[in-house]
N, C-alpha and C. Protein backbone atom coordinates (compact mmCIF):
# COMPACT_ATOMS: atom_id res chain seq x y z
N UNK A 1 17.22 -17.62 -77.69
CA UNK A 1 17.41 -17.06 -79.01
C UNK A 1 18.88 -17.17 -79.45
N UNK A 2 19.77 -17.41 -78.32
CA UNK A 2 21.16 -17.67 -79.47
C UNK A 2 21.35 -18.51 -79.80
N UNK A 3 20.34 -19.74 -79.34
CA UNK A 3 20.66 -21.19 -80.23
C UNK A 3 20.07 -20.45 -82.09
N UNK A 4 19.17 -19.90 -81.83
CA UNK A 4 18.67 -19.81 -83.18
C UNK A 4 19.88 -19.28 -84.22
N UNK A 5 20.47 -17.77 -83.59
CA UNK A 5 21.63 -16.90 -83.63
C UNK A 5 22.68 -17.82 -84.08
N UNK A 6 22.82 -18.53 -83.41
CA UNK A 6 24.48 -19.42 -83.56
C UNK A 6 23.80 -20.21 -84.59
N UNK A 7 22.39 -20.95 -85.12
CA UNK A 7 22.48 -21.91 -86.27
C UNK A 7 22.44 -20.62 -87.61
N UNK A 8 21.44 -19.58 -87.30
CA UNK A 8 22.14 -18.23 -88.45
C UNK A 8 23.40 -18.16 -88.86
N UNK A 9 24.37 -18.03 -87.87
CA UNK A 9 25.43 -17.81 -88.32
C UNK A 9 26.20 -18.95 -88.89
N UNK A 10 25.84 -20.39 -88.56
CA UNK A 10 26.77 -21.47 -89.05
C UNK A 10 26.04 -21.74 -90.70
N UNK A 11 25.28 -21.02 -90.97
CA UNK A 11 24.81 -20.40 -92.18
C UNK A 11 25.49 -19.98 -93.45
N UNK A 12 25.52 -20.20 -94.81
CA UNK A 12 26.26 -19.23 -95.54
C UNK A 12 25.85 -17.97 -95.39
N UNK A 13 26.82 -16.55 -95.37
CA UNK A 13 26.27 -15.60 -95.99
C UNK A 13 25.29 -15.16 -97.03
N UNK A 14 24.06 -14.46 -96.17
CA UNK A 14 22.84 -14.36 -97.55
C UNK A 14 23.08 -13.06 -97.75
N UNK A 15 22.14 -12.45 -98.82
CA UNK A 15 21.62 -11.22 -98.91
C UNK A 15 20.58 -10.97 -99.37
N UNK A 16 19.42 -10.52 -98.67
CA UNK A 16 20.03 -9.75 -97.41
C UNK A 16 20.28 -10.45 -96.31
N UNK A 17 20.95 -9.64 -95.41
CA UNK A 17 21.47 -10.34 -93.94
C UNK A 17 20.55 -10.81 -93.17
N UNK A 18 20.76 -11.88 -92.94
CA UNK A 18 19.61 -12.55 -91.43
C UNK A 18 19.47 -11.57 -90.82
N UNK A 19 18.37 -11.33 -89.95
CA UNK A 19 18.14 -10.35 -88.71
C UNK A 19 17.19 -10.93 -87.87
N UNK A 20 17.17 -10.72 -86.63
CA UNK A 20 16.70 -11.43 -85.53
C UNK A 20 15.62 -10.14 -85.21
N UNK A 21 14.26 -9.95 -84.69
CA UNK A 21 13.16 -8.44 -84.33
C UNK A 21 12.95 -8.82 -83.21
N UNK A 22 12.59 -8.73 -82.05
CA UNK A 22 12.10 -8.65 -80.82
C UNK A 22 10.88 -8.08 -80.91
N UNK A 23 9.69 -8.91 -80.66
CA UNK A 23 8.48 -7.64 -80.45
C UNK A 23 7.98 -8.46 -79.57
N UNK A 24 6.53 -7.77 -78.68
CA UNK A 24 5.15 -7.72 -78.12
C UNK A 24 4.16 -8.29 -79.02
N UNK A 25 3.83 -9.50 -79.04
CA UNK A 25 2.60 -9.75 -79.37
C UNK A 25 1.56 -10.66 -78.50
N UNK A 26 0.57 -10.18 -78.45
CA UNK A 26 -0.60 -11.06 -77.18
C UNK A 26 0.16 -11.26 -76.14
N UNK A 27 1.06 -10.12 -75.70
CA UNK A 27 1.70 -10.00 -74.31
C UNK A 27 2.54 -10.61 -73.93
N UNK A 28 3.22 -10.83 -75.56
CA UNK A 28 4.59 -12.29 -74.52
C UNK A 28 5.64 -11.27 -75.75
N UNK A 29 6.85 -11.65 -75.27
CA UNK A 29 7.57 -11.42 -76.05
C UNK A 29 7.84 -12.59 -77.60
N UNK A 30 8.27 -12.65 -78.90
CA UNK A 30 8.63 -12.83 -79.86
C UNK A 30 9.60 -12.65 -80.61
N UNK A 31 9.94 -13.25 -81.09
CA UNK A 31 11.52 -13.15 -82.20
C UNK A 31 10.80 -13.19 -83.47
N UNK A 32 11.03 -12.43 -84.70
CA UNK A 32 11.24 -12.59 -85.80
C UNK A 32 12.44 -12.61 -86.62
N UNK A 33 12.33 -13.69 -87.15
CA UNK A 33 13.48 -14.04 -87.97
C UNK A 33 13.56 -14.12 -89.56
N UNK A 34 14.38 -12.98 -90.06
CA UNK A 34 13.77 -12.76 -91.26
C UNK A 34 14.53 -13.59 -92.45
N UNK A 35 14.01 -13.31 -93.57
CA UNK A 35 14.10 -14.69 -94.41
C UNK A 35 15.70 -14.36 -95.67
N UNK A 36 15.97 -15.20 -96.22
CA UNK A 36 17.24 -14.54 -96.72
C UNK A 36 17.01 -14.32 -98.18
N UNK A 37 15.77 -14.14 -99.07
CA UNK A 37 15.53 -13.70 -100.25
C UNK A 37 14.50 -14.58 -100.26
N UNK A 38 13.76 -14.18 -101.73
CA UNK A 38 12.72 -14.15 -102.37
C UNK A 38 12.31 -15.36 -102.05
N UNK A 39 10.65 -15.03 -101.74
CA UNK A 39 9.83 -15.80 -101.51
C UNK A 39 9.51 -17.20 -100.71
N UNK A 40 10.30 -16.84 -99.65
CA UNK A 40 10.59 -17.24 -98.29
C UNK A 40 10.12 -16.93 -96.78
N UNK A 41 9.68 -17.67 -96.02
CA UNK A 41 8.68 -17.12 -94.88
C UNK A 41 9.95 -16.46 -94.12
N UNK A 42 9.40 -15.52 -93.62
CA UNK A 42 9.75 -15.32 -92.65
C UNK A 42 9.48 -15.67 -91.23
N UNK A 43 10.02 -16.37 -90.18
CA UNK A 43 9.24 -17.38 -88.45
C UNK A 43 9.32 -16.53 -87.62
N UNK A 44 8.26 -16.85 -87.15
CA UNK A 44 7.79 -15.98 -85.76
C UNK A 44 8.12 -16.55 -84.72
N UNK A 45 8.91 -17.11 -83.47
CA UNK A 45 8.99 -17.82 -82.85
C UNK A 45 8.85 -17.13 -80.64
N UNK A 46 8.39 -18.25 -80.74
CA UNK A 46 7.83 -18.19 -79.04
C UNK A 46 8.99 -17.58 -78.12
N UNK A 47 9.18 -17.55 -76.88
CA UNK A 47 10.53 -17.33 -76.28
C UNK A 47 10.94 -18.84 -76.30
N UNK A 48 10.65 -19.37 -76.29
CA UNK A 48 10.91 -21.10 -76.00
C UNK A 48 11.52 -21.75 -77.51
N UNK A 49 11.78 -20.95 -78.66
CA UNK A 49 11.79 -21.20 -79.69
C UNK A 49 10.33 -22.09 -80.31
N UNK A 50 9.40 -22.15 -80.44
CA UNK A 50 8.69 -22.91 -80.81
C UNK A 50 8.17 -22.25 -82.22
N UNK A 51 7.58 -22.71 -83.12
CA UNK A 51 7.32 -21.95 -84.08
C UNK A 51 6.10 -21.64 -84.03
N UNK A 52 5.50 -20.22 -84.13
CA UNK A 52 4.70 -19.91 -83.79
C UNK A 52 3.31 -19.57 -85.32
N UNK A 53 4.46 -19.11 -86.56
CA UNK A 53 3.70 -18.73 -87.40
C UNK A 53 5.08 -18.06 -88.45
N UNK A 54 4.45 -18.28 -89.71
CA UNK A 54 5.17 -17.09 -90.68
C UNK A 54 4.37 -15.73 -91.27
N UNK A 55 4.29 -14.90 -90.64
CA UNK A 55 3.39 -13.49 -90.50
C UNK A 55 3.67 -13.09 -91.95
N UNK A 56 5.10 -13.23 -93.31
CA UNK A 56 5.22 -12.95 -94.19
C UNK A 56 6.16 -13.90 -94.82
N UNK A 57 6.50 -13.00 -95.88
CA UNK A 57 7.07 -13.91 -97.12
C UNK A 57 6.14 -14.87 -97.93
N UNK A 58 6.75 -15.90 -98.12
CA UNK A 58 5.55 -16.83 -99.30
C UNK A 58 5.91 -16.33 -100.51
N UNK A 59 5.20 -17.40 -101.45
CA UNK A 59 4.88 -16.85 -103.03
C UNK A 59 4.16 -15.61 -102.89
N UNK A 60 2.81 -15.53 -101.84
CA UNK A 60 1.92 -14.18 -102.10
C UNK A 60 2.48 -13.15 -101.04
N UNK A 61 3.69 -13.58 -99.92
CA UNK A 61 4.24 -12.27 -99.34
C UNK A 61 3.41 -12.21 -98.27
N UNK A 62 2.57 -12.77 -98.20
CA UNK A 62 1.20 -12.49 -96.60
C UNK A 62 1.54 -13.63 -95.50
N UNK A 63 2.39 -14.46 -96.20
CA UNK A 63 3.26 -15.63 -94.50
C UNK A 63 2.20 -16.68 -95.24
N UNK A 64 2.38 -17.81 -93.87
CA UNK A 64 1.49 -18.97 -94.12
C UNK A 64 -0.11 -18.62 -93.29
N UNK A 65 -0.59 -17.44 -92.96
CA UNK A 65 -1.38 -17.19 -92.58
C UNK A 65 -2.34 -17.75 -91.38
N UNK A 66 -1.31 -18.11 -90.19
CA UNK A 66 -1.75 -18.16 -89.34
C UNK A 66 -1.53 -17.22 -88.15
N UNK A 67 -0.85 -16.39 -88.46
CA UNK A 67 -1.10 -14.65 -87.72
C UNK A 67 -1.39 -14.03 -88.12
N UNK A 68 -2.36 -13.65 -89.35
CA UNK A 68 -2.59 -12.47 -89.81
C UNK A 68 -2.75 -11.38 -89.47
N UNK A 69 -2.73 -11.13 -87.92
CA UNK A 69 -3.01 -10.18 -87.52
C UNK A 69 -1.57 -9.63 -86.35
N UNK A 70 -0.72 -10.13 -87.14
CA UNK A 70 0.58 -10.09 -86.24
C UNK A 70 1.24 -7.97 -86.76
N UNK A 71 1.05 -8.30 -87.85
CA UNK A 71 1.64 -6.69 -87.86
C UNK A 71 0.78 -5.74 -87.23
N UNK A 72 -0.50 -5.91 -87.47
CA UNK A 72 -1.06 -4.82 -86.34
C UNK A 72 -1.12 -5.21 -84.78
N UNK A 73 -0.88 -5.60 -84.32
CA UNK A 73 -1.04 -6.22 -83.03
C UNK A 73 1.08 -6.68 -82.46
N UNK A 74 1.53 -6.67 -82.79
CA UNK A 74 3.22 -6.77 -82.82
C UNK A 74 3.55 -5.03 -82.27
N UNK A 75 4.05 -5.14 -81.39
CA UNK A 75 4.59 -3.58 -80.48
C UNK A 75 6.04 -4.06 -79.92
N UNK A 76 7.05 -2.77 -79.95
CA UNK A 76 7.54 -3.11 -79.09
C UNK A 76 8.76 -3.13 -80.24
N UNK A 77 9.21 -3.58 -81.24
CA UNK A 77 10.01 -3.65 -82.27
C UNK A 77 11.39 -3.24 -81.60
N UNK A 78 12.81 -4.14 -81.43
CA UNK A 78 13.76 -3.87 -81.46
C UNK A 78 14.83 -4.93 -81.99
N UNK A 79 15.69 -4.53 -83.11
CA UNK A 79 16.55 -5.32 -83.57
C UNK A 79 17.22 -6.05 -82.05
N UNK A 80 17.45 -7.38 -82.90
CA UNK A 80 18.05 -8.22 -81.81
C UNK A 80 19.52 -8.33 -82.04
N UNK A 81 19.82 -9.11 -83.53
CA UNK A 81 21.09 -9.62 -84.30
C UNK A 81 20.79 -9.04 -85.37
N UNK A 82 21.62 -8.67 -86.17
CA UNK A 82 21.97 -8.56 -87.93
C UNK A 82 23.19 -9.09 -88.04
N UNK A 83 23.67 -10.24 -89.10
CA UNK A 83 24.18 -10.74 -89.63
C UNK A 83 25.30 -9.72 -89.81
N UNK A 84 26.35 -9.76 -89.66
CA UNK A 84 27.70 -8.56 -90.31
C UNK A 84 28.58 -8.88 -91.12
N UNK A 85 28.41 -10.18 -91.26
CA UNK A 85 29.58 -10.92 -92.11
C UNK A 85 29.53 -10.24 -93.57
């Protein structure tokens, strides 16, 4: 996850701030990486970085809908990174 971290930060400043989530889902750990304004996925990614899914954002805000079932099933929630710049 700090390759992801370090390409965030070689990033312009957004707002809102990048933030990195840590959760539990189907028993593995996950990163969410959230999106930097409107109508933008937010990625779900593997420990391996792989992309796993965008659970939200979009034009309709519901992701690209191949986890739909990531917010109920996602445990475990702890900030990883927030952006401070």
């Amino acid at each position: 996850m700090q390759t992801k971290i370090a390409e965030l930060q070689a990033l312009p400043k957004s707002n809102p701030a990048y933030e990195v989530w840590q959760y539990t889902f189907r028993g593995e750990p996950v990163y969410l990486v959230t999106a930097p304004c409107c109508d933008q996925y937010e990625t779900l990614y593997d420990a391996c970085l792989n992309v796993l899914c965008a659970p939200s954002g979009g034009l309709s805000g519901q992701g690209d809908g191949r986890c739909p079932e990531f917010r109920q099933l996602a445990a475990d929630r702890q900030l990883v990174w927030r952006d401070s710049r």
